[in-house]
Structures are given as structure tokens and as C-alpha cells.
PDB file of N, CA and C in Angstrom:
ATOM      1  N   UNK A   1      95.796 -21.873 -37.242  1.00  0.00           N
ATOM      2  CA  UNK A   1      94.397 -21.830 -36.840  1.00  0.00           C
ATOM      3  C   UNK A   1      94.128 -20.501 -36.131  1.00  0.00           C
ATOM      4  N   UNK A   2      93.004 -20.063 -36.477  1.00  0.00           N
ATOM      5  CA  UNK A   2      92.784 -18.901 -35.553  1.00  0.00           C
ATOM      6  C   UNK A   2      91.474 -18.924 -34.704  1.00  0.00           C
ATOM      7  N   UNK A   3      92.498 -18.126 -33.652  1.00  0.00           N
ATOM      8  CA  UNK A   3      91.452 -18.220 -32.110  1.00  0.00           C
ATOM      9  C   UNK A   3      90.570 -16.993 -31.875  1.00  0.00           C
ATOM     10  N   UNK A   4      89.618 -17.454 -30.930  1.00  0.00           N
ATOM     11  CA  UNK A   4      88.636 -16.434 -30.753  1.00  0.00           C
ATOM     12  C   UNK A   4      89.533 -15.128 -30.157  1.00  0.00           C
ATOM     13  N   UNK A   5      90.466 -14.892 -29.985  1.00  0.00           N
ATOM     14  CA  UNK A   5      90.624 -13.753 -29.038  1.00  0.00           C
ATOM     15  C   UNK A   5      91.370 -12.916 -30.801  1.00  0.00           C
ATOM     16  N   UNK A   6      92.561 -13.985 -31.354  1.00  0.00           N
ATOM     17  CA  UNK A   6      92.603 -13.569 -32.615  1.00  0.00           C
ATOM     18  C   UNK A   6      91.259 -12.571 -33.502  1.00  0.00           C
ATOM     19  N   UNK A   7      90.451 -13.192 -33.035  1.00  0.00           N
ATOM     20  CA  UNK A   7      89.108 -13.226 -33.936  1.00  0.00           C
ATOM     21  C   UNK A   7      89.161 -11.730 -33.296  1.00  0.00           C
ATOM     22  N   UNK A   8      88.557 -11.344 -32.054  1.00  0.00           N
ATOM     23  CA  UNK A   8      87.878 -10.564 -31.105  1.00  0.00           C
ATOM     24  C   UNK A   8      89.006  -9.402 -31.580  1.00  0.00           C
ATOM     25  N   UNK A   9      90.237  -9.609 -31.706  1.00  0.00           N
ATOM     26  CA  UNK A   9      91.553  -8.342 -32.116  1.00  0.00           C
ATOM     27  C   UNK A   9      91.200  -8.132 -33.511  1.00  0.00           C
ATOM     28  N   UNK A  10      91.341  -8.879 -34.171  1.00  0.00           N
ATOM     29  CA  UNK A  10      91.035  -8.110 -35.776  1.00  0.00           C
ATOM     30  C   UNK A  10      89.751  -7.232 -36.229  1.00  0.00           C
ATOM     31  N   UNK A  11      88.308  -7.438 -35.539  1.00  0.00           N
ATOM     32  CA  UNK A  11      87.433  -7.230 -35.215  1.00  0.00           C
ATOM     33  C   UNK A  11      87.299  -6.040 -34.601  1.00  0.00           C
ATOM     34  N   UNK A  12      88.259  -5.456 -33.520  1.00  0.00           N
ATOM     35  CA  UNK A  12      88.240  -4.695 -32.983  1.00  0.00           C
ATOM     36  C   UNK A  12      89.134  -3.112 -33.974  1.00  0.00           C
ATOM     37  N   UNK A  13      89.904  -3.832 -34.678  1.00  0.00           N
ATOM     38  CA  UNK A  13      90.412  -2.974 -35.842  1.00  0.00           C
ATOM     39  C   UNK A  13      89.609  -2.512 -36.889  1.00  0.00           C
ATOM     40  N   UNK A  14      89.045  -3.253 -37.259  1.00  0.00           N
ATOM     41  CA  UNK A  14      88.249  -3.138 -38.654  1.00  0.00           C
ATOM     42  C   UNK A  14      87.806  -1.258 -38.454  1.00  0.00           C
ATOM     43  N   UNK A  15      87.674  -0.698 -39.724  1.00  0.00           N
ATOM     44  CA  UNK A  15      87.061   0.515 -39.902  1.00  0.00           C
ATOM     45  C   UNK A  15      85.716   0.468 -39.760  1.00  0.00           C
ATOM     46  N   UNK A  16      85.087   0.966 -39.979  1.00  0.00           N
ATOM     47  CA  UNK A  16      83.656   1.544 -39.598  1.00  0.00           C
ATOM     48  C   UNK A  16      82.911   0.959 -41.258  1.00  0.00           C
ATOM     49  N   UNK A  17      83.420   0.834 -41.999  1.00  0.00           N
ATOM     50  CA  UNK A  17      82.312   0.673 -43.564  1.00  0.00           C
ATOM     51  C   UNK A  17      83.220  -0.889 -43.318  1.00  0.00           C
ATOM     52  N   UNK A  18      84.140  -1.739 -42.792  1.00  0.00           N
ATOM     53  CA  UNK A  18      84.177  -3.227 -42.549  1.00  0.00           C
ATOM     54  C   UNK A  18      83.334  -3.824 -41.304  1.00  0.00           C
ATOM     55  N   UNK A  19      83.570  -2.695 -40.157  1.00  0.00           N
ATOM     56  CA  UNK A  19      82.571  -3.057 -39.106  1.00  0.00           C
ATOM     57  C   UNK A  19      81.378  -3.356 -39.742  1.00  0.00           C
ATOM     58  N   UNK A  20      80.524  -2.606 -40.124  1.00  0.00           N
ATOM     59  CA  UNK A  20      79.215  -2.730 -40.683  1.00  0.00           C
ATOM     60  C   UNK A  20      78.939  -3.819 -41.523  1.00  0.00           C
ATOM     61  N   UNK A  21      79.988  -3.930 -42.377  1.00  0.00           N
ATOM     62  CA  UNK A  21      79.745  -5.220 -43.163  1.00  0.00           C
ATOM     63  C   UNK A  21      79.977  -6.792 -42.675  1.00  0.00           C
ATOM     64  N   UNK A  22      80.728  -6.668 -41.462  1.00  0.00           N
ATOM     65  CA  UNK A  22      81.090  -7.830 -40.242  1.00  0.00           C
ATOM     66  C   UNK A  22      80.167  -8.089 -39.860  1.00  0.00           C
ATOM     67  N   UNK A  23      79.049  -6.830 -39.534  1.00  0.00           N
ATOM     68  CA  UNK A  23      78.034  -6.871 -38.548  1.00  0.00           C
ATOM     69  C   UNK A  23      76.880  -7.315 -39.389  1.00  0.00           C
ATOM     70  N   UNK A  24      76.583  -6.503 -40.541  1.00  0.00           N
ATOM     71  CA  UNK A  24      75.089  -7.086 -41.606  1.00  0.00           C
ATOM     72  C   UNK A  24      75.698  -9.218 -41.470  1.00  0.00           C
ATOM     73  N   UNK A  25      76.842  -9.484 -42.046  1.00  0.00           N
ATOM     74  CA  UNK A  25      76.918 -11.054 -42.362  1.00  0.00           C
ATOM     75  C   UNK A  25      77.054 -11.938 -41.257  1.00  0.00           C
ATOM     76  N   UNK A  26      77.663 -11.384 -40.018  1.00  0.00           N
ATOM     77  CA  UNK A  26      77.931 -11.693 -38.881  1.00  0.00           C
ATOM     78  C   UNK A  26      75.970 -12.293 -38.173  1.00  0.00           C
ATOM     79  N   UNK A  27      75.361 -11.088 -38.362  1.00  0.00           N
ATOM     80  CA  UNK A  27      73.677 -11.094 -37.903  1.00  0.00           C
ATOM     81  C   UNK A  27      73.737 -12.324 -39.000  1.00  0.00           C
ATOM     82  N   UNK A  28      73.341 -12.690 -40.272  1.00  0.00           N
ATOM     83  CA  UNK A  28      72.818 -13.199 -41.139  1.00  0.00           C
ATOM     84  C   UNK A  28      73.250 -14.482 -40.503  1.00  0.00           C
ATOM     85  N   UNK A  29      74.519 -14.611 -40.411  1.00  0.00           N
ATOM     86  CA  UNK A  29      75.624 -16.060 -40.370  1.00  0.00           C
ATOM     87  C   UNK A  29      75.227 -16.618 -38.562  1.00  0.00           C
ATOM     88  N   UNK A  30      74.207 -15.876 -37.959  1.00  0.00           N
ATOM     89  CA  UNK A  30      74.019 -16.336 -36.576  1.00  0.00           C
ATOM     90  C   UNK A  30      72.599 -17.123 -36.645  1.00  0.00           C
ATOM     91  N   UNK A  31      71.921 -16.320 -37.577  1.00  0.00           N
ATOM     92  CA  UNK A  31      70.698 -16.244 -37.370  1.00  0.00           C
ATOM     93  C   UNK A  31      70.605 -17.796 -38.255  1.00  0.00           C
ATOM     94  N   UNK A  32      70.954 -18.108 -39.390  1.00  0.00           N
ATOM     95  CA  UNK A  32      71.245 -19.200 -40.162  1.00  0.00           C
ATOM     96  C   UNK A  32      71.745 -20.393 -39.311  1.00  0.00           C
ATOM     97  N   UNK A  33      72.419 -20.057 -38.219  1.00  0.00           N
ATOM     98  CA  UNK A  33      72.835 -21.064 -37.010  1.00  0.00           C
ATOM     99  C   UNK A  33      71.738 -21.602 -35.989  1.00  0.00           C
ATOM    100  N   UNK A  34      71.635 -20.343 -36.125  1.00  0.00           N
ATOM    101  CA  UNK A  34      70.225 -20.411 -34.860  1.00  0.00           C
ATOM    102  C   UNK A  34      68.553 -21.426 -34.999  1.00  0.00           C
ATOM    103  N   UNK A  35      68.694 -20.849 -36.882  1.00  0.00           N
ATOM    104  CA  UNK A  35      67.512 -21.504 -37.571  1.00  0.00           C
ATOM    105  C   UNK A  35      68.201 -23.249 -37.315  1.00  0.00           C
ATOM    106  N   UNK A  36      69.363 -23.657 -37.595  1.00  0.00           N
ATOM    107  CA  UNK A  36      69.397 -24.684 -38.150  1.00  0.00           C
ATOM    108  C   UNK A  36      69.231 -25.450 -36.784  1.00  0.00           C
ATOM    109  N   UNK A  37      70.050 -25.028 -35.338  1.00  0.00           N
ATOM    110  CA  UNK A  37      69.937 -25.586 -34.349  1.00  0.00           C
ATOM    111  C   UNK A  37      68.300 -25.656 -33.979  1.00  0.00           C
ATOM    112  N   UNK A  38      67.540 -24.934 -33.922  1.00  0.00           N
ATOM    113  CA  UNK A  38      66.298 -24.520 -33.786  1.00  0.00           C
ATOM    114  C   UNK A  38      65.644 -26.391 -34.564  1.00  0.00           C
ATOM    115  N   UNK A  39      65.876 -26.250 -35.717  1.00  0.00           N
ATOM    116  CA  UNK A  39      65.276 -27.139 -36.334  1.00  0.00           C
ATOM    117  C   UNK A  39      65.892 -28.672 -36.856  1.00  0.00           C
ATOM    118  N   UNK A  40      66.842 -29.105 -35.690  1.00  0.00           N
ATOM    119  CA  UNK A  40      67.800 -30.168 -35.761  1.00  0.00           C
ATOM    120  C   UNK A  40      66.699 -30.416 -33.621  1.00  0.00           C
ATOM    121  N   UNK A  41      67.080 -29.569 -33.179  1.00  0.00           N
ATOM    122  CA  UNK A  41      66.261 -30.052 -31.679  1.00  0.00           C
ATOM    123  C   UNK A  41      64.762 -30.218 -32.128  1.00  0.00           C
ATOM    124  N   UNK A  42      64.048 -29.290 -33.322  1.00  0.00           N
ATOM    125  CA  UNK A  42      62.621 -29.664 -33.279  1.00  0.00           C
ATOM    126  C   UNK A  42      62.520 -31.216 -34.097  1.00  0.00           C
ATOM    127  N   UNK A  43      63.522 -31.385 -35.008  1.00  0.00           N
ATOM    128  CA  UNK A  43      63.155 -32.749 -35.405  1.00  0.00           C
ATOM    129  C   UNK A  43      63.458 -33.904 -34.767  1.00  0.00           C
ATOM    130  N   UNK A  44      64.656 -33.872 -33.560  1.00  0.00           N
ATOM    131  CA  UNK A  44      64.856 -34.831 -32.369  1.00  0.00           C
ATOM    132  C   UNK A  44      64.059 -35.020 -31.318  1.00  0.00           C
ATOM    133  N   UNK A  45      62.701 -34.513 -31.338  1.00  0.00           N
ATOM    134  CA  UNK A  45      62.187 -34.369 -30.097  1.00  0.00           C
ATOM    135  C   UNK A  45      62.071 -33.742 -29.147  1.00  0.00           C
ATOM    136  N   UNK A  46      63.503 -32.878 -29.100  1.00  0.00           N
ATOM    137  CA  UNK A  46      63.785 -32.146 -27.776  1.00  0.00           C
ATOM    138  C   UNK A  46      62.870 -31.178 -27.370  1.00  0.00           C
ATOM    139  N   UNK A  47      62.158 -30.578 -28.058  1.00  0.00           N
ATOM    140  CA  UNK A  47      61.254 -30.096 -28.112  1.00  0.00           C
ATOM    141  C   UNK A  47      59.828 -29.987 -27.873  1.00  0.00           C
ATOM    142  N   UNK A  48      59.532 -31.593 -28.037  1.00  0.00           N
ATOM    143  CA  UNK A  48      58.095 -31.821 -27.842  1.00  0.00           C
ATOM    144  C   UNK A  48      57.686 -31.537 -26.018  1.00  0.00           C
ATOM    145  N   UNK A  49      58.629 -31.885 -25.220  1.00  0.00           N
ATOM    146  CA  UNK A  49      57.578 -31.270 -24.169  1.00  0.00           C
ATOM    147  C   UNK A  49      56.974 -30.280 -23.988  1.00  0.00           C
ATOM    148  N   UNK A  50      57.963 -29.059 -24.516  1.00  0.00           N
ATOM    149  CA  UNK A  50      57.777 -27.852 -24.204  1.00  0.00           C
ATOM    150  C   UNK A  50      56.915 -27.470 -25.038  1.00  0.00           C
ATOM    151  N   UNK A  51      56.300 -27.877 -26.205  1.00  0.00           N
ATOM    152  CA  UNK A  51      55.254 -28.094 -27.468  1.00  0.00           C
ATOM    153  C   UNK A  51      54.121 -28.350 -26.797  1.00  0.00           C
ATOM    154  N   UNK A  52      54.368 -29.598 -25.962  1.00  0.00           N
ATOM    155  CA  UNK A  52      53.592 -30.111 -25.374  1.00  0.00           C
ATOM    156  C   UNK A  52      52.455 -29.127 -24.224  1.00  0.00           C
ATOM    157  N   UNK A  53      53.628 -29.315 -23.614  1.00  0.00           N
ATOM    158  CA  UNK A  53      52.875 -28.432 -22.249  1.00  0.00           C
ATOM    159  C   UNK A  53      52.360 -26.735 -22.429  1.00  0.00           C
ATOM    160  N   UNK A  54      52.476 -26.395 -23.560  1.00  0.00           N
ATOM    161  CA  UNK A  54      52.155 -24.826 -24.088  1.00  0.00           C
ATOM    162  C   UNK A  54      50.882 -25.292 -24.614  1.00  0.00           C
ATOM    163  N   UNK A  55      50.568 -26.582 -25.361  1.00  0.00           N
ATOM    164  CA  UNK A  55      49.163 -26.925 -25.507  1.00  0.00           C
ATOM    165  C   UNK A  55      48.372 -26.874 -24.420  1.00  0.00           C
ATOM    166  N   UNK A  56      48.752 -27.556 -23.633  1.00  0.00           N
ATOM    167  CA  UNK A  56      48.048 -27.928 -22.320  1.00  0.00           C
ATOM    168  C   UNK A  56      47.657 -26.823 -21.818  1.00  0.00           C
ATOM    169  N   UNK A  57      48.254 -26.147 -21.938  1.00  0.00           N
ATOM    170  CA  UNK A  57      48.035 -24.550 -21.278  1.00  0.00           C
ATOM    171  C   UNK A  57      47.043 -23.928 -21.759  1.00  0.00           C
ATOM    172  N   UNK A  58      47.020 -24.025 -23.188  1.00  0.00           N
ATOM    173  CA  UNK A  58      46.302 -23.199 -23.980  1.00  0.00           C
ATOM    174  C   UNK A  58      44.511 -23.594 -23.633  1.00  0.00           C
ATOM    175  N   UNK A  59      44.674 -25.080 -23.622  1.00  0.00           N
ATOM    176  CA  UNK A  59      43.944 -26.062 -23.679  1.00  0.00           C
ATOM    177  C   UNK A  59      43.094 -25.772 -22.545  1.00  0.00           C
ATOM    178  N   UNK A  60      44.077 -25.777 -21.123  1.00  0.00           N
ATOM    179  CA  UNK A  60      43.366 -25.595 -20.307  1.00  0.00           C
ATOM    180  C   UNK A  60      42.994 -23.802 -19.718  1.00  0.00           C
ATOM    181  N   UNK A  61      43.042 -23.308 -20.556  1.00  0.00           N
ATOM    182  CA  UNK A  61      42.904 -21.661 -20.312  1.00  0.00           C
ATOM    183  C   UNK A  61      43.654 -20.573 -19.873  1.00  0.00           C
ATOM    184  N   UNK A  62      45.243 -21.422 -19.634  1.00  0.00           N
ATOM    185  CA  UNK A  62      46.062 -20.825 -19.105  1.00  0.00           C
ATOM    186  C   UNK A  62      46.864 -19.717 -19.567  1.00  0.00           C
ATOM    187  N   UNK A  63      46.374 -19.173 -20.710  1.00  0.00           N
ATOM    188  CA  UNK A  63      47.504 -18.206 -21.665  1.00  0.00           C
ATOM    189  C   UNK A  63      46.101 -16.947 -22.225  1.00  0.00           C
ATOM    190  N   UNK A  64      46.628 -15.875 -22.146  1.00  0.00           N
ATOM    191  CA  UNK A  64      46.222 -15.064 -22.580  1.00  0.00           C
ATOM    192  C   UNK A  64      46.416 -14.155 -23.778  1.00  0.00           C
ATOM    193  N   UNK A  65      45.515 -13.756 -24.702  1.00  0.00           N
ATOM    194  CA  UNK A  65      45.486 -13.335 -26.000  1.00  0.00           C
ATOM    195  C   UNK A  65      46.431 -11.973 -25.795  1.00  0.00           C
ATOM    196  N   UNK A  66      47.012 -11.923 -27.035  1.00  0.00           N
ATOM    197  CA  UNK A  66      48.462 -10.766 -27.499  1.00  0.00           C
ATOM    198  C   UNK A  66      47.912  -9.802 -27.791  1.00  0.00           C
TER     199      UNK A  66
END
């Protein structure tokens, strides 16, 4: 099995045209994590307060235009 520090040493070797390519799939392979956690808490609920209370805000005048 390999461990994060394993991980963190081979990583630290890689050349410069593997770095880059670690780094383009590495971004992709986080962001694909991120989406899925993102949208496993929005379909449990965990989410709705904070849904919630950003309405309320809006609702009650509390947020200002971008």
C-alpha cells in the first residue's frame, strides 16, 4: 500500500514535463471530488440552512449587488 509521505517523495522527484502533468490531472481529480462532495451534502440537506439564511438575507436587504 502506499502512503501519503510515499506519495509526497515520488512527487517531489518527478521532472518538470511529469510535474505538470501530475498537476493538470491532480487539479481535474480534486475538483471532480470537490463537485461530488459539494453535491452528496447539497442532496442531504446539509446545506439547506446556509441556502436558507442567504435567502433571508437577500430577502431582507442584507446583501449587496457584485
Amino acid at each position: 500500500m502506499t502512503t501519503v509521505l510515499e506519495i509526497e517523495e515520488a512527487v517531489e522527484h518527478l521532472a518538470n514535463p511529469d510535474l505538470s502533468k501530475f498537476r493538470s490531472w491532480f487539479s481535474e481529480f480534486d475538483a471532480n471530488a470537490w463537485d461530488k462532495e459539494f453535491k452528496e451534502d447539497a442532496q442531504s440537506g446539509r446545506l439547506d440552512r446556509l441556502a436558507n439564511q442567504a435567502l433571508d438575507d437577500l430577502k431582507n436587504g442584507h446583501c449587496t449587488d457584485l
